[in-house]
Every structure is written in structure tokens, then in C-alpha cells.
C-alpha atoms as a PDB file:
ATOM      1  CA  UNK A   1    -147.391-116.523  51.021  1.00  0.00           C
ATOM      2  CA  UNK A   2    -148.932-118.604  54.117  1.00  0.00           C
ATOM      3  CA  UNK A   3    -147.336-121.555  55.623  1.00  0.00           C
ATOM      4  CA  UNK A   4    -150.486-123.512  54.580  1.00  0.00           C
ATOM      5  CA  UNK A   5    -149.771-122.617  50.828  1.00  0.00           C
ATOM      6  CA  UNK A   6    -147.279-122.043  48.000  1.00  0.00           C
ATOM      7  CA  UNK A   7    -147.895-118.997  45.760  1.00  0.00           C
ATOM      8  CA  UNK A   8    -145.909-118.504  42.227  1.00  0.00           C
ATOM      9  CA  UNK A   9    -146.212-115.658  40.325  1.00  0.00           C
ATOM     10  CA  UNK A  10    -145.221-116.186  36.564  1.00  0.00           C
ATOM     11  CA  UNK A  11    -145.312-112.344  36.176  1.00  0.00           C
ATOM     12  CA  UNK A  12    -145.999-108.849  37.807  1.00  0.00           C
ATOM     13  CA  UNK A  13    -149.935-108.096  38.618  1.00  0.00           C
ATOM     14  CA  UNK A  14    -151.203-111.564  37.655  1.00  0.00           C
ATOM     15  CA  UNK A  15    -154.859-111.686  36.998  1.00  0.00           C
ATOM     16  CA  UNK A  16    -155.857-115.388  36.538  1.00  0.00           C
ATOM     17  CA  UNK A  17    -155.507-117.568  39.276  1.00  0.00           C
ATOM     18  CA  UNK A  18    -154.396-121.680  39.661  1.00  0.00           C
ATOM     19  CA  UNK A  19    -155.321-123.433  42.543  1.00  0.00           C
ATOM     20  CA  UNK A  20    -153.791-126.818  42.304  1.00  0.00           C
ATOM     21  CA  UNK A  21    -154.609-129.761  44.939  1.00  0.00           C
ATOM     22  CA  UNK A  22    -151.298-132.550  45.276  1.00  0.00           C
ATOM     23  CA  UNK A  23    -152.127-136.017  46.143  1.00  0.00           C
ATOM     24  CA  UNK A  24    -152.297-138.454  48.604  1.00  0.00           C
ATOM     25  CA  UNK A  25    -149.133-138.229  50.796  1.00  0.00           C
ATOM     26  CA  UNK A  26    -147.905-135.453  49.107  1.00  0.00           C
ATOM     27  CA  UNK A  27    -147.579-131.887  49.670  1.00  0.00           C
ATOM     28  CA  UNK A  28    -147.809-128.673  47.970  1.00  0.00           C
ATOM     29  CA  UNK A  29    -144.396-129.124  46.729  1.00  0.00           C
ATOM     30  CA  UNK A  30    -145.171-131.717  44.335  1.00  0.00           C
ATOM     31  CA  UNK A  31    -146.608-129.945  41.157  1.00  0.00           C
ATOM     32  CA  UNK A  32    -143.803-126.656  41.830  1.00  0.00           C
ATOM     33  CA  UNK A  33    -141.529-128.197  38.916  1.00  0.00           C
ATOM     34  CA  UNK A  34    -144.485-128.629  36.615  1.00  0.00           C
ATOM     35  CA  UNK A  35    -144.523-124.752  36.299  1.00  0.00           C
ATOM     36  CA  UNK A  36    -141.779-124.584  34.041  1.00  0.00           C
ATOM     37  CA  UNK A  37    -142.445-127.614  32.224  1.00  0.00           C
ATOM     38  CA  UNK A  38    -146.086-125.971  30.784  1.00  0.00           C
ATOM     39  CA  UNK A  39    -143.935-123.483  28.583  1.00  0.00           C
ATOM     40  CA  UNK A  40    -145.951-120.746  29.235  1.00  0.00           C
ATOM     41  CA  UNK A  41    -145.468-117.947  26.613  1.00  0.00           C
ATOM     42  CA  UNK A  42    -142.949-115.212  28.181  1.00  0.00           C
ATOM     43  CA  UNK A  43    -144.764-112.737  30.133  1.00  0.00           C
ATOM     44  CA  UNK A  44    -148.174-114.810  30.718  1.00  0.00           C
ATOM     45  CA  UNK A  45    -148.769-113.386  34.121  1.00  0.00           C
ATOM     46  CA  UNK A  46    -150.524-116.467  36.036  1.00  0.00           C
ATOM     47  CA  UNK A  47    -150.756-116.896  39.537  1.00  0.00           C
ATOM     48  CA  UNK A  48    -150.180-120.697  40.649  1.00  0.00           C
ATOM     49  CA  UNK A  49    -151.121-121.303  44.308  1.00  0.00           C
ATOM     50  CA  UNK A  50    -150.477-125.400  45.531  1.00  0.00           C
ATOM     51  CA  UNK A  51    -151.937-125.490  49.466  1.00  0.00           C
ATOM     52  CA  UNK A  52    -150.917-128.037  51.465  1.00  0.00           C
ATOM     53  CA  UNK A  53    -153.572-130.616  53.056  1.00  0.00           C
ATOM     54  CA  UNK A  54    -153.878-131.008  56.309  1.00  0.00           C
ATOM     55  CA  UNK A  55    -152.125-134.203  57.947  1.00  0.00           C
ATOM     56  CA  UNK A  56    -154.801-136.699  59.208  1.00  0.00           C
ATOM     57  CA  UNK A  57    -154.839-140.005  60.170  1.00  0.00           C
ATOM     58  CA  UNK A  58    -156.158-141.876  56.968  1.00  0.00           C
ATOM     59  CA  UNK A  59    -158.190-144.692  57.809  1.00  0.00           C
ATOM     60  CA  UNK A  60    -157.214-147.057  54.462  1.00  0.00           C
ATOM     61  CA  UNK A  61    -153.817-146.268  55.484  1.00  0.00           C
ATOM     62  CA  UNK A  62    -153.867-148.158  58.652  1.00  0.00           C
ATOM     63  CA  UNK A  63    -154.641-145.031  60.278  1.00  0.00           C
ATOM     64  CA  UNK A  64    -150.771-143.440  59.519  1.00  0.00           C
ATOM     65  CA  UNK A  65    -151.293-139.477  59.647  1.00  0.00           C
ATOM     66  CA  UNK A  66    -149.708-138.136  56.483  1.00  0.00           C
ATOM     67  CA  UNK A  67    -151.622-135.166  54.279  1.00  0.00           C
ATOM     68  CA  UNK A  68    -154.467-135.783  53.129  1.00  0.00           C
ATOM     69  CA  UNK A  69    -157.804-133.515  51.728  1.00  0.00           C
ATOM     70  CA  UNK A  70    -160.340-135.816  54.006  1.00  0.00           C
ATOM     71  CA  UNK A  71    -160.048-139.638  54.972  1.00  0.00           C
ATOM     72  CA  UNK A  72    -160.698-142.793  52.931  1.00  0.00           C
ATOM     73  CA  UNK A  73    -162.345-144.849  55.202  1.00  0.00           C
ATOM     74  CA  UNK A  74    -162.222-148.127  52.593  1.00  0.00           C
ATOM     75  CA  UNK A  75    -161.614-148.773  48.588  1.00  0.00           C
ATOM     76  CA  UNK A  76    -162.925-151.124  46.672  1.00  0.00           C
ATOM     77  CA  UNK A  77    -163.325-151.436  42.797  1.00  0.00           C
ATOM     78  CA  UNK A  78    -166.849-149.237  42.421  1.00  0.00           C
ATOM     79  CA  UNK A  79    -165.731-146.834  45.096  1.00  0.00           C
ATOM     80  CA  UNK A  80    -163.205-145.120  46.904  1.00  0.00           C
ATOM     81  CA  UNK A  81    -165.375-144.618  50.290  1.00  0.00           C
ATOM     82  CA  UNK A  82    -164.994-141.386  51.728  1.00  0.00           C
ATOM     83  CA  UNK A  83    -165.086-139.416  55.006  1.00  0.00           C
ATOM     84  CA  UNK A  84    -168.576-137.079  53.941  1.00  0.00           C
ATOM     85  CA  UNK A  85    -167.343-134.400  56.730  1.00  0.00           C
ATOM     86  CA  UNK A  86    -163.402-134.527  55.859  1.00  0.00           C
ATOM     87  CA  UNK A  87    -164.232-133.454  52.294  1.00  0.00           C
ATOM     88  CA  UNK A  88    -166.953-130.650  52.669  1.00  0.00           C
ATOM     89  CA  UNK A  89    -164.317-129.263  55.088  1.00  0.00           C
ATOM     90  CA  UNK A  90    -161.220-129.092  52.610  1.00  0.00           C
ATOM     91  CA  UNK A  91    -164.075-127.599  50.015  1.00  0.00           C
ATOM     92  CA  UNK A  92    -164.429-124.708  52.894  1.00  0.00           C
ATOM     93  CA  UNK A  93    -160.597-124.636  52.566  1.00  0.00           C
ATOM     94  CA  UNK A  94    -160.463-124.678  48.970  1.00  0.00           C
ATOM     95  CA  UNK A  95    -163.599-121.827  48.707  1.00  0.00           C
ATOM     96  CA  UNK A  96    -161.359-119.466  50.970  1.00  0.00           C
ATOM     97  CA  UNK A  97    -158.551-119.884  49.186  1.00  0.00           C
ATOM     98  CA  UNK A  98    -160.873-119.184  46.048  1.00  0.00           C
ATOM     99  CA  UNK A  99    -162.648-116.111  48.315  1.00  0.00           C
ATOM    100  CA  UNK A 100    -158.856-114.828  48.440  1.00  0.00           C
ATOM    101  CA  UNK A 101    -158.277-114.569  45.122  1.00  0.00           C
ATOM    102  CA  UNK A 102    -161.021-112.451  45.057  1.00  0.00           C
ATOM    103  CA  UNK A 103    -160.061-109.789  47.383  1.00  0.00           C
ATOM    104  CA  UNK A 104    -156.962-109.231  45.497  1.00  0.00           C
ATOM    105  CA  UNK A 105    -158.701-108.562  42.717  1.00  0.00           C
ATOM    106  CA  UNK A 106    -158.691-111.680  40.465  1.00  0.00           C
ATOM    107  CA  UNK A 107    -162.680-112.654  39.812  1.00  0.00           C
ATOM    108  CA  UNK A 108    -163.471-116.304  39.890  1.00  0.00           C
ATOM    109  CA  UNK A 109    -164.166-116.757  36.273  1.00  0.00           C
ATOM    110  CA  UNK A 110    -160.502-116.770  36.044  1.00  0.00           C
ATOM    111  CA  UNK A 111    -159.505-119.094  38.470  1.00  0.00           C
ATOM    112  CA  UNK A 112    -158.564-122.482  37.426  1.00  0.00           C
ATOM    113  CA  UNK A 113    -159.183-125.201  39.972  1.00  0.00           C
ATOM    114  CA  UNK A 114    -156.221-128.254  39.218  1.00  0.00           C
ATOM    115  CA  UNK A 115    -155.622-131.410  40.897  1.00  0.00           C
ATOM    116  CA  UNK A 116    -153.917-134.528  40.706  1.00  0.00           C
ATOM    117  CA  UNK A 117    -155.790-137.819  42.465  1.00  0.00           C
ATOM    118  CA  UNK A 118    -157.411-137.133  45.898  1.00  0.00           C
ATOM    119  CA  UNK A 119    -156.440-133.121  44.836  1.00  0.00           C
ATOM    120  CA  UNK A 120    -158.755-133.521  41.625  1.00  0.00           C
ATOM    121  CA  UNK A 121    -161.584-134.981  43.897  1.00  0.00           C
ATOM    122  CA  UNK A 122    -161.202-132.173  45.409  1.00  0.00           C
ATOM    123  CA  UNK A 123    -160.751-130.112  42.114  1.00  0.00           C
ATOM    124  CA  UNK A 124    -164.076-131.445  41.190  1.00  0.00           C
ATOM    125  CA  UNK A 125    -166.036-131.184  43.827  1.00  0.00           C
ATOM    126  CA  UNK A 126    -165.667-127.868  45.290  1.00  0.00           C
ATOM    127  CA  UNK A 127    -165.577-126.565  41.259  1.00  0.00           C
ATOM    128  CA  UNK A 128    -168.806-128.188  40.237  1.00  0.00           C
ATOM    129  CA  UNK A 129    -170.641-126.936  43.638  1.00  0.00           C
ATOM    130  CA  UNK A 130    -168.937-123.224  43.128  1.00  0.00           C
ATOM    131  CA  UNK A 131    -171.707-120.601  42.611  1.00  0.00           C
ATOM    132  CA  UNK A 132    -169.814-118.176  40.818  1.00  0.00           C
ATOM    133  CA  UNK A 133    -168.524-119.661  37.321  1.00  0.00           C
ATOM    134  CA  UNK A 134    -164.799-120.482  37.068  1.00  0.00           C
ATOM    135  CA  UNK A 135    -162.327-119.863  34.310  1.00  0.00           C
ATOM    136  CA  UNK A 136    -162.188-124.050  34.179  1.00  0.00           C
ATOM    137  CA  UNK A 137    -161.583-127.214  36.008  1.00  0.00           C
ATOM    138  CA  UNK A 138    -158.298-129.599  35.765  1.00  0.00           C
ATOM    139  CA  UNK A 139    -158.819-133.004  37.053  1.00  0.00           C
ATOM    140  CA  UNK A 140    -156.382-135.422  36.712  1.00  0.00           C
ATOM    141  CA  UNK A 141    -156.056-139.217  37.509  1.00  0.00           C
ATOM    142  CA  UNK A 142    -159.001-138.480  39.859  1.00  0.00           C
ATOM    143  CA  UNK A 143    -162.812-139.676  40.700  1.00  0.00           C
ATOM    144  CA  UNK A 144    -166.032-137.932  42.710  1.00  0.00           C
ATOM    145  CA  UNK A 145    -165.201-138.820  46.066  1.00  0.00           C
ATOM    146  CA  UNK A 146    -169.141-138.282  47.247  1.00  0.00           C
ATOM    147  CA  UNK A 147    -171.525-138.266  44.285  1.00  0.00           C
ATOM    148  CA  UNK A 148    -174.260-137.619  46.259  1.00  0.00           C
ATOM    149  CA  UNK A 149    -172.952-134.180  47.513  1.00  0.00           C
ATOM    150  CA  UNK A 150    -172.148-133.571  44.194  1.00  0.00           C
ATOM    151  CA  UNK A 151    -175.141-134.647  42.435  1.00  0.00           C
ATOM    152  CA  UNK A 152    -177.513-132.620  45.237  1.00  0.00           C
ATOM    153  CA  UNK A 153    -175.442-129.416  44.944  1.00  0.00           C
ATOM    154  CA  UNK A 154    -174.233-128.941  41.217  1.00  0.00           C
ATOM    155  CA  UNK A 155    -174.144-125.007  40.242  1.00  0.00           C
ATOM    156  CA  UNK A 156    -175.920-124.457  37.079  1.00  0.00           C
ATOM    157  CA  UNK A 157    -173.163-121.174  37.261  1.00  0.00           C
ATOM    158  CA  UNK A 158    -170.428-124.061  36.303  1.00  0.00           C
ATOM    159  CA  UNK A 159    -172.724-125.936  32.976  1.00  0.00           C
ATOM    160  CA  UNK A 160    -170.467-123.839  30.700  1.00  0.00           C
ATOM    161  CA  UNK A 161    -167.347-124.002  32.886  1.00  0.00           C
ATOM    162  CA  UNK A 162    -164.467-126.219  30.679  1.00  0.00           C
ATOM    163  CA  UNK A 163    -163.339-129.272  32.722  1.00  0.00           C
ATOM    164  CA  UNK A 164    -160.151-130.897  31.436  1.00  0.00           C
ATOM    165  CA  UNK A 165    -160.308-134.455  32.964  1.00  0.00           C
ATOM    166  CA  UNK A 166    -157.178-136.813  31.987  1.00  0.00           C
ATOM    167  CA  UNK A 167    -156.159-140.300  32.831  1.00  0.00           C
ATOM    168  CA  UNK A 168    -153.736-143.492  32.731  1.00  0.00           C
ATOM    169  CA  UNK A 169    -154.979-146.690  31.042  1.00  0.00           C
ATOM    170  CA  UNK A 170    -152.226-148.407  33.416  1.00  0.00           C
ATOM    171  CA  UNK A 171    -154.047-146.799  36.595  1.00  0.00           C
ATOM    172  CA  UNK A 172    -153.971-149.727  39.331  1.00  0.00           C
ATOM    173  CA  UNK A 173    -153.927-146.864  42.186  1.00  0.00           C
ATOM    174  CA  UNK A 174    -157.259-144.809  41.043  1.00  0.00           C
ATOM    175  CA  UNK A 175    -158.666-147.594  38.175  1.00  0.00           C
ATOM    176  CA  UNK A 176    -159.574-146.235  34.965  1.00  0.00           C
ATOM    177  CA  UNK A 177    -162.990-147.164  35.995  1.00  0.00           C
ATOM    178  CA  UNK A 178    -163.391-144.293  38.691  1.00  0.00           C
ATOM    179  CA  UNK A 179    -162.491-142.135  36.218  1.00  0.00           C
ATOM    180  CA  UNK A 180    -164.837-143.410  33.687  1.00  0.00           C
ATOM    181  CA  UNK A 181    -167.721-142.916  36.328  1.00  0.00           C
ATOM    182  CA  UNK A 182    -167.175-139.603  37.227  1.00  0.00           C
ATOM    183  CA  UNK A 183    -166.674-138.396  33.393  1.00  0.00           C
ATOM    184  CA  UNK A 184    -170.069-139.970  32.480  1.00  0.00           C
ATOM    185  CA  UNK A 185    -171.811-138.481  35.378  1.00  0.00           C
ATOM    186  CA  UNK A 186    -170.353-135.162  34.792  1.00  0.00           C
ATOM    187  CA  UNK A 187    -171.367-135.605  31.273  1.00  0.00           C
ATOM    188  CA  UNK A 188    -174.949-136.780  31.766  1.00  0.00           C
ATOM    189  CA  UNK A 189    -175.210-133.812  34.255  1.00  0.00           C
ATOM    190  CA  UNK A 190    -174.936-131.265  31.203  1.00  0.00           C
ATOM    191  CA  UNK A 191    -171.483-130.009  32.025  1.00  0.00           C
ATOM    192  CA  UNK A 192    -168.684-129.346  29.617  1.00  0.00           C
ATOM    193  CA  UNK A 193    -165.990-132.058  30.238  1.00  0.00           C
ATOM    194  CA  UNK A 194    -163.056-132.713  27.606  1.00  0.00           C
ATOM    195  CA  UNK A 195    -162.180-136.690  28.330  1.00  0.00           C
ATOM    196  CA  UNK A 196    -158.095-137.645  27.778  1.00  0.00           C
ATOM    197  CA  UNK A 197    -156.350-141.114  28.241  1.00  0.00           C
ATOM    198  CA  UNK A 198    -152.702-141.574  28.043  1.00  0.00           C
ATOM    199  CA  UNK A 199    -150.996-145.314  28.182  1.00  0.00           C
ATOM    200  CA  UNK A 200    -149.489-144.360  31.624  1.00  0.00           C
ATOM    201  CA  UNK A 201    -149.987-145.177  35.244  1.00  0.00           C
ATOM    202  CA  UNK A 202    -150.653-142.974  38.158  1.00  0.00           C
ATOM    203  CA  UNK A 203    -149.021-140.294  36.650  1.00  0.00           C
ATOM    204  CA  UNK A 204    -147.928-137.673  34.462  1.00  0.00           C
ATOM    205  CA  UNK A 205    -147.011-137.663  30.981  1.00  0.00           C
ATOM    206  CA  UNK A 206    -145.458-135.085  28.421  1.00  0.00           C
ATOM    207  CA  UNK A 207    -148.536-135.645  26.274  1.00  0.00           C
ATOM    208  CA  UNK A 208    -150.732-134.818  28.539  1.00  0.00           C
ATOM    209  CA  UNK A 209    -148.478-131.942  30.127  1.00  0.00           C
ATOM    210  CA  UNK A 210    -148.368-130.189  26.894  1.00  0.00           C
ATOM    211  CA  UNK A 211    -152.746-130.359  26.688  1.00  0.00           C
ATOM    212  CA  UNK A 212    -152.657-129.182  29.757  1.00  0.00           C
ATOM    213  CA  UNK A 213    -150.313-126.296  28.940  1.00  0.00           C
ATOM    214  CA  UNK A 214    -152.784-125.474  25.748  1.00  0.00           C
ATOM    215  CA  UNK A 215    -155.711-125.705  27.755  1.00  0.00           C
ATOM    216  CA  UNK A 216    -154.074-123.357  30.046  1.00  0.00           C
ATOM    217  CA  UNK A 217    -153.488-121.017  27.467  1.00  0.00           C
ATOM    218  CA  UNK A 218    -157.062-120.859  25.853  1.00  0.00           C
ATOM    219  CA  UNK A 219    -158.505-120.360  29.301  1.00  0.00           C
ATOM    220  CA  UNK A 220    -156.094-117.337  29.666  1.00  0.00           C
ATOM    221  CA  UNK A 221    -157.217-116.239  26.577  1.00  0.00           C
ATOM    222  CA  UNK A 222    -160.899-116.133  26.736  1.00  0.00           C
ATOM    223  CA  UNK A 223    -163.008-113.799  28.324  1.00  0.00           C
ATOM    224  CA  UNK A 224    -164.658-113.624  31.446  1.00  0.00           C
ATOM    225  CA  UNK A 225    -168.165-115.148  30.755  1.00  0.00           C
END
């Protein structure tokens, strides 16, 4: 374990990999206690790793440091405007996290990348650039931060990569609209993206925890492409 990380083993010798991006504000603290609440089947040996972002003063904010994946320099109802060079550094981050893995043995095409709000933009955009293919991608409550990064460098190694992608009708932090947006862009691309709403706000729900906890599963369960 690193100070810049938290690492949970469900079992001895796990070979397939979570990375999970918090939020916002948070930390990597914040999606610990969801562990337990998945239900895992006894003995699933799955190795959940939640970094922590770095803690930058966040423009939008009114320039209060707090963690953060890369800086929102504005929002506004099409877009949430954000710092180009903040988030192609956290992807380096997130890639060497992913590069990790790796060396101990667990191959990327079963590694998950999660993440919950500014963590899913994050989620998404290092997964969809990734040049080897992943085991999926979770993105929840979340949007493309930089479509045009995106869009220039999508990884034909990630067209038959699942991407869960969840959200709250009651959104009024990241609209339902964002979420929309990214979905049909993902979708247009030629990716394979499995769409969820649930009548909640910025948030979790037990619904959509036990999908996630399925969708978990299956990717456990299949074989390395």
C-alpha cells in the first residue's frame, strides 16, 4: 500500500484488478464501505485499489484547494469546462497505477477502471484511450471532461471493452444531460456501453449497487479477450 492509494484484497493472490476514482472533494476513502455492500461470492479474490487525487486549487471552487483529478475552470449546462493539462496528467497517474497492476502479474484485460463523478471522467477517459483492452469500464454519475482528447485518441483495443455507465434522474450536481452526451458519443463511437438511470440524485443507490455487483461478477467470470 502507498500513501497515495488504498489497496483491498478480497482474497489471497487476486488476479483481477479495480481501480476506482472518488469524487470531487473526496478521497480514496469514500467507496471503502461499498466493498462489502457488492456481496461478492465468498472467496472471489479481487483486488480493489481507490487512489487519492491530488489536492489542487479548483478554479469553480473559488480557487479552495481540496482533491481533485484536474481543475474545472467553469460549468455551465452543455459543459463542465476543464483544465486540458490537469486531466491528461491524472490519466498518467491512473496508466501507472494500471502499469502496476501489471508487474504484479494481473494483465489489463482484467482490470476494471470505476469511478464516481469527476473519478468516472477520469474512468472514461484514460479507459477509452488505454491501448491494451480492459476487463471493463464503470462510470458513474459522470461526463467526458475533454471530448476532443477523447474523440482524437479512442483505442480501437477498447470497441469490445463493456462500459457500465449509470445515473440519477434527480442529478442537479452533474445534469442528466452530461451524462446523456457522453453515452451517445460513446455509443456513436462503436463502443460497448450498457446505459442505467435510477430516480436518485448525485448518488448511489441499492439498485444500482447490486448491477454493479453483477456486472462485477460477469467481468470476473469471462475470459481474457
Amino acid at each position: 500500500m502507498s500513501e497515495h492509494e488504498i489497496v483491498h484484497d478480497t482474497a489471497p493472490n487476486p488476479m483481477f484488478s479495480v481501480i476506482w476514482m472518488h469524487g470531487l472533494g473526496a478521497d480514496g476513502s469514500d467507496f471503502v464501505p461499498l466493498i462489502p455492500e457488492l456481496r461478492l461470492p465468498p472467496g472471489t479474490a479481487m483486488r480493489f485499489i481507490f487512489p487519492h487525487a491530488p489536492h489542487i486549487p479548483v478554479t469553480w471552487n473559488g480557487g479552495h484547494v481540496m482533491p481533485a483529478w484536474y481543475d474545472i475552470v467553469s460549468v455551465d449546462d452543455e459543459k463542465r469546462h476543464a483544465d486540458v493539462a490537469g486531466v491528461a496528467k491524472s490519466r498518467e497517474r491512473i496508466r501507472a497505477l494500471i502499469a502496476a497492476e501489471n508487474a504484479r502479474g494481473v494483465p489489463s484485460e482484467r482490470i476494471v477502471l470505476a469511478g464516481f463523478s469527476q473519478g468516472g471522467a477520469m474512468a472514461y477517459t484514460v479507459g477509452l484511450t488505454h491501448p491494451q483492452s480492459l476487463a471493463g469500464i464503470l462510470a458513474l454519475s459522470t461526463y467526458i471532461p475533454v471530448p476532443e482528447l477523447v474523440g482524437a485518441e479512442w483505442q480501437d483495443a477498447q470497441r469490445t471493452t463493456p462500459i457500465f455507465a449509470a445515473h440519477g434522474t434527480q442529478d442537479n450536481v452533474v445534469p442528466l444531460t452530461l451524462g446523456e452526451r457522453a453515452r451517445d458519443m460513446i455509443v456513436e463511437a462503436g463502443f460497448a456501453l450498457e446505459w442505467h438511470t435510477y430516480p436518485m440524485a448525485h448518488s448511489l443507490c441499492a439498485e444500482e449497487v447490486g448491477a454493479i455487483s453483477a456486472w462485477l461478477q460477469a467481468r470476473l467470470a469471462a475470459e481474457p479477450r
